[in-house]
Protein backbone atom coordinates (compact mmCIF):
# COMPACT_ATOMS: atom_id res chain seq x y z
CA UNK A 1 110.41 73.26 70.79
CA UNK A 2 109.19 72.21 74.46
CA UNK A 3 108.95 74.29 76.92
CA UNK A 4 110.99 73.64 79.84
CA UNK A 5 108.96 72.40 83.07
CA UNK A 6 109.83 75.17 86.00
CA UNK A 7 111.12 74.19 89.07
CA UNK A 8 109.62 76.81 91.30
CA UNK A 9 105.91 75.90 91.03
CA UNK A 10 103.29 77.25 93.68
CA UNK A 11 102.74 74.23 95.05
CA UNK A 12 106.79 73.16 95.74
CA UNK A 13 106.65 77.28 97.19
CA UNK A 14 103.50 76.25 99.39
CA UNK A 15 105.03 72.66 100.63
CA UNK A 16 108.44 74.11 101.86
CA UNK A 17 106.93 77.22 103.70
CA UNK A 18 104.67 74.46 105.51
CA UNK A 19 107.21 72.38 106.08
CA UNK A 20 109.55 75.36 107.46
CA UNK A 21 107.04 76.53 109.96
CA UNK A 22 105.89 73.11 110.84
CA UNK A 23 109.98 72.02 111.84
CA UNK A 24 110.69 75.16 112.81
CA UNK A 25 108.20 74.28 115.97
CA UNK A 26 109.58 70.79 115.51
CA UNK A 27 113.15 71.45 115.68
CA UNK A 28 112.72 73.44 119.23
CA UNK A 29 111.50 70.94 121.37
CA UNK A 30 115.04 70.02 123.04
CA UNK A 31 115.69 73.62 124.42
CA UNK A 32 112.55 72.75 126.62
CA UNK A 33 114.00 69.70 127.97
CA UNK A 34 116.00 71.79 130.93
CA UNK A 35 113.24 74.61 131.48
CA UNK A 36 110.46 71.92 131.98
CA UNK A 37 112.58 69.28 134.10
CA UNK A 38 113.81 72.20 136.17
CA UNK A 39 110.32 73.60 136.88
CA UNK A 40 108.53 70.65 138.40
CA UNK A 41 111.74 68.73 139.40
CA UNK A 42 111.51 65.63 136.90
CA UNK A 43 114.22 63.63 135.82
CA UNK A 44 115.28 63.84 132.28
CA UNK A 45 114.00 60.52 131.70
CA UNK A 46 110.06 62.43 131.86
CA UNK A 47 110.03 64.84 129.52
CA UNK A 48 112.08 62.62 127.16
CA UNK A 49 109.89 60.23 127.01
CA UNK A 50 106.90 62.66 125.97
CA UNK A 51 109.23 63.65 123.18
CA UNK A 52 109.77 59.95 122.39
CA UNK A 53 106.17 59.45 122.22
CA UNK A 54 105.75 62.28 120.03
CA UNK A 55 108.16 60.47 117.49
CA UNK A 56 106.62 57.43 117.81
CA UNK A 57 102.88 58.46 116.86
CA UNK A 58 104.89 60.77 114.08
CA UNK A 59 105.66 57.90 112.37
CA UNK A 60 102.38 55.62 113.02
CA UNK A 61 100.30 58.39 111.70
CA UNK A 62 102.29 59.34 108.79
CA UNK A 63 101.16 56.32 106.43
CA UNK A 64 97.25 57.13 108.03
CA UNK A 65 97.58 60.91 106.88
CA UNK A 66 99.31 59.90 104.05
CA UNK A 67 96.38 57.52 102.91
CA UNK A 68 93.69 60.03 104.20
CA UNK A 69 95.10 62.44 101.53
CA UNK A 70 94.94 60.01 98.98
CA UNK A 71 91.58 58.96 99.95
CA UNK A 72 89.83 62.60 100.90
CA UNK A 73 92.27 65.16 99.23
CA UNK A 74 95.45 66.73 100.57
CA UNK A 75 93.96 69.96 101.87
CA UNK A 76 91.35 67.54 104.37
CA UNK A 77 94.62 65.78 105.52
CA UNK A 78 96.55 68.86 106.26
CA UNK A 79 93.97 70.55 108.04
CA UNK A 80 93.32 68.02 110.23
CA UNK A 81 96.97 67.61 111.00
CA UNK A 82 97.33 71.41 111.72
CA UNK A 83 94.58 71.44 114.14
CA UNK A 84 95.81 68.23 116.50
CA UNK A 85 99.57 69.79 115.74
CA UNK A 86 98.59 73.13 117.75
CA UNK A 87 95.84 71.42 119.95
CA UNK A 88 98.50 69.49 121.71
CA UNK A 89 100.77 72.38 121.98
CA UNK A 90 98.58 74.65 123.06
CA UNK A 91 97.25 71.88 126.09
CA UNK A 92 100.61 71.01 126.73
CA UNK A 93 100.63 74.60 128.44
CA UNK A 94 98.60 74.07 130.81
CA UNK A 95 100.17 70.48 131.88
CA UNK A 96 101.61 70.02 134.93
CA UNK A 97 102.23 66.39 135.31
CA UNK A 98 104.70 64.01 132.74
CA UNK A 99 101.85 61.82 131.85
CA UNK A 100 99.59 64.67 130.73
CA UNK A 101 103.06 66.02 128.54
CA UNK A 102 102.94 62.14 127.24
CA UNK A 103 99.90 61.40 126.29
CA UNK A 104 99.41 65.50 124.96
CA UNK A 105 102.52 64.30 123.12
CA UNK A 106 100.34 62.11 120.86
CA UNK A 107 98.18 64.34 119.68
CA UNK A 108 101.85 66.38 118.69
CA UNK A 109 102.64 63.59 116.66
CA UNK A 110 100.08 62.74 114.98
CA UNK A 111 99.67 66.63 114.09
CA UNK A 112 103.08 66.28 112.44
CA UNK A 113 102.49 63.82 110.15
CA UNK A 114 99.26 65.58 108.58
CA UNK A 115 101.40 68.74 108.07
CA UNK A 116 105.03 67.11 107.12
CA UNK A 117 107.39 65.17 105.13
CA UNK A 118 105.18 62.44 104.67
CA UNK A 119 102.10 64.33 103.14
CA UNK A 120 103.84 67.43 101.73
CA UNK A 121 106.46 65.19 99.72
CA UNK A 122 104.02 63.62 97.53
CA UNK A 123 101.94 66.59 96.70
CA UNK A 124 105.32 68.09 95.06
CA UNK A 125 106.17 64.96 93.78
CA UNK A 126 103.17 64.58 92.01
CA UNK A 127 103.28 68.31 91.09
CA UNK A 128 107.06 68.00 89.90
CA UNK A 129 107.95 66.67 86.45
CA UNK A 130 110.40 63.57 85.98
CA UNK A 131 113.21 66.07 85.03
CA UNK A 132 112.70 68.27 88.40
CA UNK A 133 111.44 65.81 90.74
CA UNK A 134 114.53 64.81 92.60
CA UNK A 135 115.56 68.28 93.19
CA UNK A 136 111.90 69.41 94.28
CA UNK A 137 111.80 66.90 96.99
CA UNK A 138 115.36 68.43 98.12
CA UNK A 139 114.16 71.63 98.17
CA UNK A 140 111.11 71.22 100.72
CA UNK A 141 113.20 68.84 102.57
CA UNK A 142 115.76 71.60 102.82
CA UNK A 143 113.21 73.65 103.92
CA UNK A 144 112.87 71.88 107.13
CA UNK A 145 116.47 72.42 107.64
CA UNK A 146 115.67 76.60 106.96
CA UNK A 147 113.04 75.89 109.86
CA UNK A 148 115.52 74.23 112.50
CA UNK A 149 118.14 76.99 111.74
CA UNK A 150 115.32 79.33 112.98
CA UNK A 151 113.16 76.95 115.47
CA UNK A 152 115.57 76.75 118.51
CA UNK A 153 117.43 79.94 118.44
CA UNK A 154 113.52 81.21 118.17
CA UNK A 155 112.35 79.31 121.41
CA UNK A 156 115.76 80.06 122.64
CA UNK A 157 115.04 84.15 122.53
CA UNK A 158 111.49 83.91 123.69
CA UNK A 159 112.52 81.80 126.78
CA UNK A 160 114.78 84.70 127.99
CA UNK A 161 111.81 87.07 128.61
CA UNK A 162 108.63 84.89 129.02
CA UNK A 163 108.09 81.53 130.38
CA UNK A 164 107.74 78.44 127.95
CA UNK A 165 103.95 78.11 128.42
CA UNK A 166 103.78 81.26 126.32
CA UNK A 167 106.06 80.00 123.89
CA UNK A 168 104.01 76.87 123.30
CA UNK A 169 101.11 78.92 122.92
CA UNK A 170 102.79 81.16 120.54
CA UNK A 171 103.95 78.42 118.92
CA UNK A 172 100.22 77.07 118.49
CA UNK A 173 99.38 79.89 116.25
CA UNK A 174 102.20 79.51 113.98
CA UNK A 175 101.41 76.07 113.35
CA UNK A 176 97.78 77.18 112.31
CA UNK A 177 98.65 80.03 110.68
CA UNK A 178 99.94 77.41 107.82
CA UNK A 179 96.44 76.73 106.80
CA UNK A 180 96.33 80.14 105.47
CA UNK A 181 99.17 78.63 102.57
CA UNK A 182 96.52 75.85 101.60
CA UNK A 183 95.54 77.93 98.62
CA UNK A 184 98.75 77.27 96.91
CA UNK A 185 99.14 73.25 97.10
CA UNK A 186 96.97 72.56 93.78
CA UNK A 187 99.13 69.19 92.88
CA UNK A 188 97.72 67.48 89.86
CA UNK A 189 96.96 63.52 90.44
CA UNK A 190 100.41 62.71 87.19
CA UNK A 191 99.80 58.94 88.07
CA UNK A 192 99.46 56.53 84.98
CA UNK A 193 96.41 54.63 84.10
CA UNK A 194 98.20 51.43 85.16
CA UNK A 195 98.48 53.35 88.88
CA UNK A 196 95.12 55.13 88.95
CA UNK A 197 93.72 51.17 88.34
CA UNK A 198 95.77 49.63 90.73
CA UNK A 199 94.07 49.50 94.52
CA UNK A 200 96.44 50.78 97.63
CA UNK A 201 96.35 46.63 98.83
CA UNK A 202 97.55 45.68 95.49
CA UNK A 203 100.61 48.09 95.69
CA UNK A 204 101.20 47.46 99.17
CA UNK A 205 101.09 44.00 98.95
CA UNK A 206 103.49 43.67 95.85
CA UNK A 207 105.73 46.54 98.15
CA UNK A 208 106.04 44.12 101.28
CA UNK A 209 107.04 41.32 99.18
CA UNK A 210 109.80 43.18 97.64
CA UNK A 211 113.13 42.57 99.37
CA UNK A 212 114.19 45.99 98.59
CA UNK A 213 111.65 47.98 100.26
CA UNK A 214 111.98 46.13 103.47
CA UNK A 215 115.75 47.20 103.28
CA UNK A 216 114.89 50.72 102.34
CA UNK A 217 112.58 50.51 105.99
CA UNK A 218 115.23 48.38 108.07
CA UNK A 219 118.04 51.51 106.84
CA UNK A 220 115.85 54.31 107.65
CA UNK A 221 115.82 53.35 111.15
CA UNK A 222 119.04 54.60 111.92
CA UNK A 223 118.09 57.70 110.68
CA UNK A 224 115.15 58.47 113.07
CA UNK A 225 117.65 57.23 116.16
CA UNK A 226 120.47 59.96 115.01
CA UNK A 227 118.13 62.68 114.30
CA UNK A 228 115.48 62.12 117.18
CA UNK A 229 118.18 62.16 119.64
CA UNK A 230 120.00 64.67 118.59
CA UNK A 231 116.87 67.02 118.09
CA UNK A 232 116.31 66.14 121.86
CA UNK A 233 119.10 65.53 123.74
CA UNK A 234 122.04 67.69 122.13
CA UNK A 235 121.03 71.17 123.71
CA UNK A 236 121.35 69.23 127.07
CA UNK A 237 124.49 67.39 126.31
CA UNK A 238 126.18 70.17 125.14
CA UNK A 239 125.08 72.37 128.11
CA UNK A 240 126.31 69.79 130.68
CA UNK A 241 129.13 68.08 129.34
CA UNK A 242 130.84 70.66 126.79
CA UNK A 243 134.40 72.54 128.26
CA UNK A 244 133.56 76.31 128.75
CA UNK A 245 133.71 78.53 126.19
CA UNK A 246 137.03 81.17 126.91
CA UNK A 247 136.53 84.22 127.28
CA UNK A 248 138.08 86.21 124.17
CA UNK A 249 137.58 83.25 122.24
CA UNK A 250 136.24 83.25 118.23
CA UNK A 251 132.75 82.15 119.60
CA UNK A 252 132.75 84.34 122.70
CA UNK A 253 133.38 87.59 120.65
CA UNK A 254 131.02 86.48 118.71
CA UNK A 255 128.21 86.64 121.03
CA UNK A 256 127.88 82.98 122.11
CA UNK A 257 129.27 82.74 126.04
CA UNK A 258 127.31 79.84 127.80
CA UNK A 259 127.13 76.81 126.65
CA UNK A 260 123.34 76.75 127.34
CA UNK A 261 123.34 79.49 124.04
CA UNK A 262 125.70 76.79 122.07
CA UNK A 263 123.09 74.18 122.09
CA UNK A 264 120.49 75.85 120.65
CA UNK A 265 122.86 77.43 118.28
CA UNK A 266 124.61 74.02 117.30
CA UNK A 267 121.01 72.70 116.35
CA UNK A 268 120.49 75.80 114.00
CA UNK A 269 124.27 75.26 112.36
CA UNK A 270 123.09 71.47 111.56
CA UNK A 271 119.91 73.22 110.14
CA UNK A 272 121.84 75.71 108.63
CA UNK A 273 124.60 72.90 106.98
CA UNK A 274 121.53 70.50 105.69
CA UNK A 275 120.49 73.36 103.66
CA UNK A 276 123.44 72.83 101.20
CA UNK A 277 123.33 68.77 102.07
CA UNK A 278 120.32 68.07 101.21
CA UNK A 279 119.86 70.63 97.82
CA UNK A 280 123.01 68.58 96.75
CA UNK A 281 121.36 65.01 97.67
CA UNK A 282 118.41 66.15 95.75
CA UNK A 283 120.79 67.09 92.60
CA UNK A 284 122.70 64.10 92.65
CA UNK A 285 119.34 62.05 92.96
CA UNK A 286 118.86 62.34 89.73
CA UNK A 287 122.28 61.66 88.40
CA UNK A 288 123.63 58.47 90.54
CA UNK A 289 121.78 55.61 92.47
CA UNK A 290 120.17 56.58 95.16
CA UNK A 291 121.12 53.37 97.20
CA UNK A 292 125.14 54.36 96.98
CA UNK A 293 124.13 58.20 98.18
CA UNK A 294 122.01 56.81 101.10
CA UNK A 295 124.96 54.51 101.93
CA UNK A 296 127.02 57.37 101.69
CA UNK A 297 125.54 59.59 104.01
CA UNK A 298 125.44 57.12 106.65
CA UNK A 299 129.11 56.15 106.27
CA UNK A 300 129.70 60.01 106.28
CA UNK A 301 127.27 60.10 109.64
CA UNK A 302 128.82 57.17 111.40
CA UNK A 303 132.52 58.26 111.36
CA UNK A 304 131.10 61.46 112.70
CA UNK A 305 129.31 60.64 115.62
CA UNK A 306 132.15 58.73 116.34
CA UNK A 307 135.04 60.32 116.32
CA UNK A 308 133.09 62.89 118.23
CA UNK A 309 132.44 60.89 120.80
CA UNK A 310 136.06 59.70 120.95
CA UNK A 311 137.55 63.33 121.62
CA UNK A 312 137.02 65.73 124.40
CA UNK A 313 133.88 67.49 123.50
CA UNK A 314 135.04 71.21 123.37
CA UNK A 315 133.14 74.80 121.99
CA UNK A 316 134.70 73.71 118.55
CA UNK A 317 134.30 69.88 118.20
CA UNK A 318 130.35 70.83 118.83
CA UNK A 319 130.45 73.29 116.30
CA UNK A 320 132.49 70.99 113.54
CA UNK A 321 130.56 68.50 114.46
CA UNK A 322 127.23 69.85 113.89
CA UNK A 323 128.55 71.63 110.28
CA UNK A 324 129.38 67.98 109.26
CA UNK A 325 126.54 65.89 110.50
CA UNK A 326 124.04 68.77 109.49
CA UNK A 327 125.46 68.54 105.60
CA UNK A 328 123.89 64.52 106.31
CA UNK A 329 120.97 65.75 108.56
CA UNK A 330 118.50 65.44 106.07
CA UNK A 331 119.63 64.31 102.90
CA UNK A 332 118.16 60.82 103.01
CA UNK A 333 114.74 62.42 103.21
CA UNK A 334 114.58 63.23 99.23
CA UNK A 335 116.90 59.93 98.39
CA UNK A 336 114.33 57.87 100.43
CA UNK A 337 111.24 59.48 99.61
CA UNK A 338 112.28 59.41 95.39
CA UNK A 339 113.71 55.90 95.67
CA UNK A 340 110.26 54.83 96.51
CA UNK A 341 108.48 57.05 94.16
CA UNK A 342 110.81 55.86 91.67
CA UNK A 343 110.11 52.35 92.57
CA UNK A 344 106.77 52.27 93.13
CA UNK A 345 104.85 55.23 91.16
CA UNK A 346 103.36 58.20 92.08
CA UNK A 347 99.55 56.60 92.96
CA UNK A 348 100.46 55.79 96.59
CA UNK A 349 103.72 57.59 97.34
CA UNK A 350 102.43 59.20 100.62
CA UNK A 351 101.33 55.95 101.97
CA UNK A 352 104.33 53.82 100.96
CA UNK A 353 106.76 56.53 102.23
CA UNK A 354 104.63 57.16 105.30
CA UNK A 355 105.07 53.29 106.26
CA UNK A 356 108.94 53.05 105.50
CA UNK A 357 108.34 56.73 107.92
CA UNK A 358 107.22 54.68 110.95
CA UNK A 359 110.90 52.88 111.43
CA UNK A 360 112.45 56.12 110.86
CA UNK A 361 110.03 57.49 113.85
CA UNK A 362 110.45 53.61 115.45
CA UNK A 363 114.28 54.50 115.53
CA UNK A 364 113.39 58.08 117.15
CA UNK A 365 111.22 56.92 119.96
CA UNK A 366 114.36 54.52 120.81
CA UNK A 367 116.49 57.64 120.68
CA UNK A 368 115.18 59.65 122.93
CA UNK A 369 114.25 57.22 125.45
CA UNK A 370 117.24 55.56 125.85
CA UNK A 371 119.13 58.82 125.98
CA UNK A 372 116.53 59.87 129.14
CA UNK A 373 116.77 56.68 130.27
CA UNK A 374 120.65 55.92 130.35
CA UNK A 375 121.60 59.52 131.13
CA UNK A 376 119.50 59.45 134.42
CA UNK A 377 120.96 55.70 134.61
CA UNK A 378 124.63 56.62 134.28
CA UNK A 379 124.70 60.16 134.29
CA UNK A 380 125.83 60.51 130.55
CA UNK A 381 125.21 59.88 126.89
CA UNK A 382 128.04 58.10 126.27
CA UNK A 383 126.11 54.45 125.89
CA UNK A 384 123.44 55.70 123.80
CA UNK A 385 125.69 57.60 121.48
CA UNK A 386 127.33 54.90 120.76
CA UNK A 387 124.32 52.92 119.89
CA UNK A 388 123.95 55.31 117.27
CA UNK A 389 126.92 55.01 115.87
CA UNK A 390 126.71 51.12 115.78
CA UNK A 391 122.46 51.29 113.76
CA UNK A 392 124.25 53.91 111.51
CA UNK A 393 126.97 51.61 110.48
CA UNK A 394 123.73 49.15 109.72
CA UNK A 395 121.73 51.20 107.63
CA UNK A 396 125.37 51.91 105.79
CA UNK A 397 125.66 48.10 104.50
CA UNK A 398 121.67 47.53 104.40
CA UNK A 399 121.09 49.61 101.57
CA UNK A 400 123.40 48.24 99.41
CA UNK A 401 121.72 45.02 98.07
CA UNK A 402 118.86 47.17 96.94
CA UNK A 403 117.72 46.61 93.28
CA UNK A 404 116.91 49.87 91.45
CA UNK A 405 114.76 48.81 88.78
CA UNK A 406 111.02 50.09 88.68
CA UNK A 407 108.93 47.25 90.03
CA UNK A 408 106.83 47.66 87.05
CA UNK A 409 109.96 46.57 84.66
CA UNK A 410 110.69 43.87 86.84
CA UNK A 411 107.06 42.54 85.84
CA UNK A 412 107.62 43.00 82.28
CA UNK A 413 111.09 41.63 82.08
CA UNK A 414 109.74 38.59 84.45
């Protein structure tokens, strides 16, 4: 009788306390938007742009860190990103001026990709069996939702008694205090022959000229625009543009009464919500096409932001609203990142997902600059809101035409 292939490994256990600490620290950035802006009198459009920049090297080092760890070994990759993750924190303490946050802001991003998604996703795939893949890869990814539930209330708590130059440094030695769970991420290679023979410019090359995974990249665009923005800007817009919060109300006896506190805690309830979302988009992964779930979700995320949007922003649209878009926060992340494992193999799954990564972070660095940008331009975040609603509906209908069959068996049956 086989025996059953667990789900809880040490290496998925590893991967999504990494990834927990790593977004934790990821998922607070926004709550520093005010504090910093406020301190040296910038305009919004400063600091957002640092964050922007952040996104953007994100996602153009996530296929290099994901094709140093296939090259050198995951551990090499993960190390290095932990050390330019808290380097640029720790600098960005000392920095006075927005260009110093910007270009500091690199060295952030880059960080991130040698200690995220990108590089921790195919270590558990690899690790995972066929059965238990799909669910693994919801299960870290959930784990960055565990870390945002507890990243901005975090920075949130240690802003009211110290100044955010001592968070930043605190949050330095959290990020490197993840090399201490290196021990645990021993993911066996679980490519085929056919893949261990094949170079990373054969795969790559047969990948670009495949129609589907240029509209797997195209739809994941949308993605980094919602979540990047959000992430950044919806602590602010909240504080600024949300009616008061009554006192005697639900929320107010509950402990929330500015709306300062409802920002940060609206980021943790979308954390909190993509727990369940993206567990179930990781469980259904393996039982329907992954193109109709990703389509799904960004139907579901579209109507959202939009009928948001369309009503007066209140205490209890912002919480409904961030329940709903935080059950779709994440759950593309396993859909994505299996669809191309599934398509593709195993062999070069870091690299492939880490280039379909850089729209997602292409999409971000548009987020938050435009929101910067048009808020200081028009005092709102009414224009680029509904830009986002308008590349969600487009990721919605681009994933559709996307063929589902293993490139391999498209060879054979060719």
């Amino acid at each position: 009788m086989p025996q059953k292939s667990p789900v809880f490994t040490p290496v998925l256990i590893g991967g999504s306390l990494i990834i927990l600490l790593t977004f934790a620290v990821r998922a607070s950035f926004g709550v520093f938007q005010i504090p910093i802006a406020e301190e040296f009198g910038w305009p919004r459009a400063e600091f957002s742009l640092a964050i922007a920049i952040q996104n953007l090297a994100w996602g153009i080092g996530q296929p290099i860190f994901g094709a140093i760890a296939e090259r050198f070994g995951d551990r090499k990759a993960l190390i290095l990103g932990a050390i330019l993750y808290a380097g640029g924190i720790l600098l960005s303490a000392g920095a006075t001026l927005p260009i110093q946050h910007q270009f500091l802001e690199i060295l952030v991003g880059f960080g991130i990709a040698g200690t995220g998604f990108g590089v921790i996703l195919a270590i558990v795939g690899r690790a995972s069996s066929d059965k238990n893949r799909s669910i693994s890869l919801g299960i870290v990814t959930a784990a960055g939702s565990a870390g945002q539930i507890v990243g901005a209330p975090f920075a949130e708590f240690l802003l009211s008694f110290t100044s955010w130059q001592m968070v930043f440094v605190i949050f330095a030695g959290v990020i490197m205090a993840t090399v201490l769970i290196l021990p645990l991420l021993k993911a066996p290679p679980m490519a085929s022959k056919a893949e261990l023979e094949e170079s990373m410019g054969e795969i790559l090359k047969k990948a670009f000229k495949d129609p589907s995974f240029t509209m797997i990249f195209v739809g994941f665009f949308s993605c980094g625009y919602q979540l990047s923005f959000v992430t950044a800007h919806f602590p602010a817009l909240v504080t600024e543009m949300c009616g008061p919060i009554v006192p005697g109300s639900m929320l107010h006896n509950i402990g929330i009464t500015s709306t300062s506190s409802l920002g940060a805690i609206a980021i943790s309830l979308i954390g909190l919500a993509n727990v369940g979302g993206t567990l179930l988009a990781g469980w259904l992964g393996n039982r329907f096409p992954r193109k109709y779930l990703l389509t799904s979700i960004y139907v579901g995320r579209t109507l959202a932001a939009a009928m948001f949007i369309v009503f007066p922003i209140t205490p209890m649209t912002v919480i409904i609203f961030s329940i709903v878009m935080g059950s779709l926060w994440l759950a593309t992340v396993p859909l994505t990142s299996g669809l191309i494992a599934y398509l593709y193999g195993l062999r070069y799954m870091g690299t492939l997902y880490g280039i379909v990564f850089f729209s997602h972070q292409l999409g971000g660095f548009l987020g938050v600059v435009l929101g910067g940008w048009m808020y200081d331009l028009y005092g709102d975040y009414n224009a680029v809101w509904w830009i986002g609603v308008g590349v969600g509906a487009l990721s919605a209908v681009v994933h559709l035409p996307i063929n589902e069959t293993p490139l391999k068996e498209r060879a054979v049956a060719a």
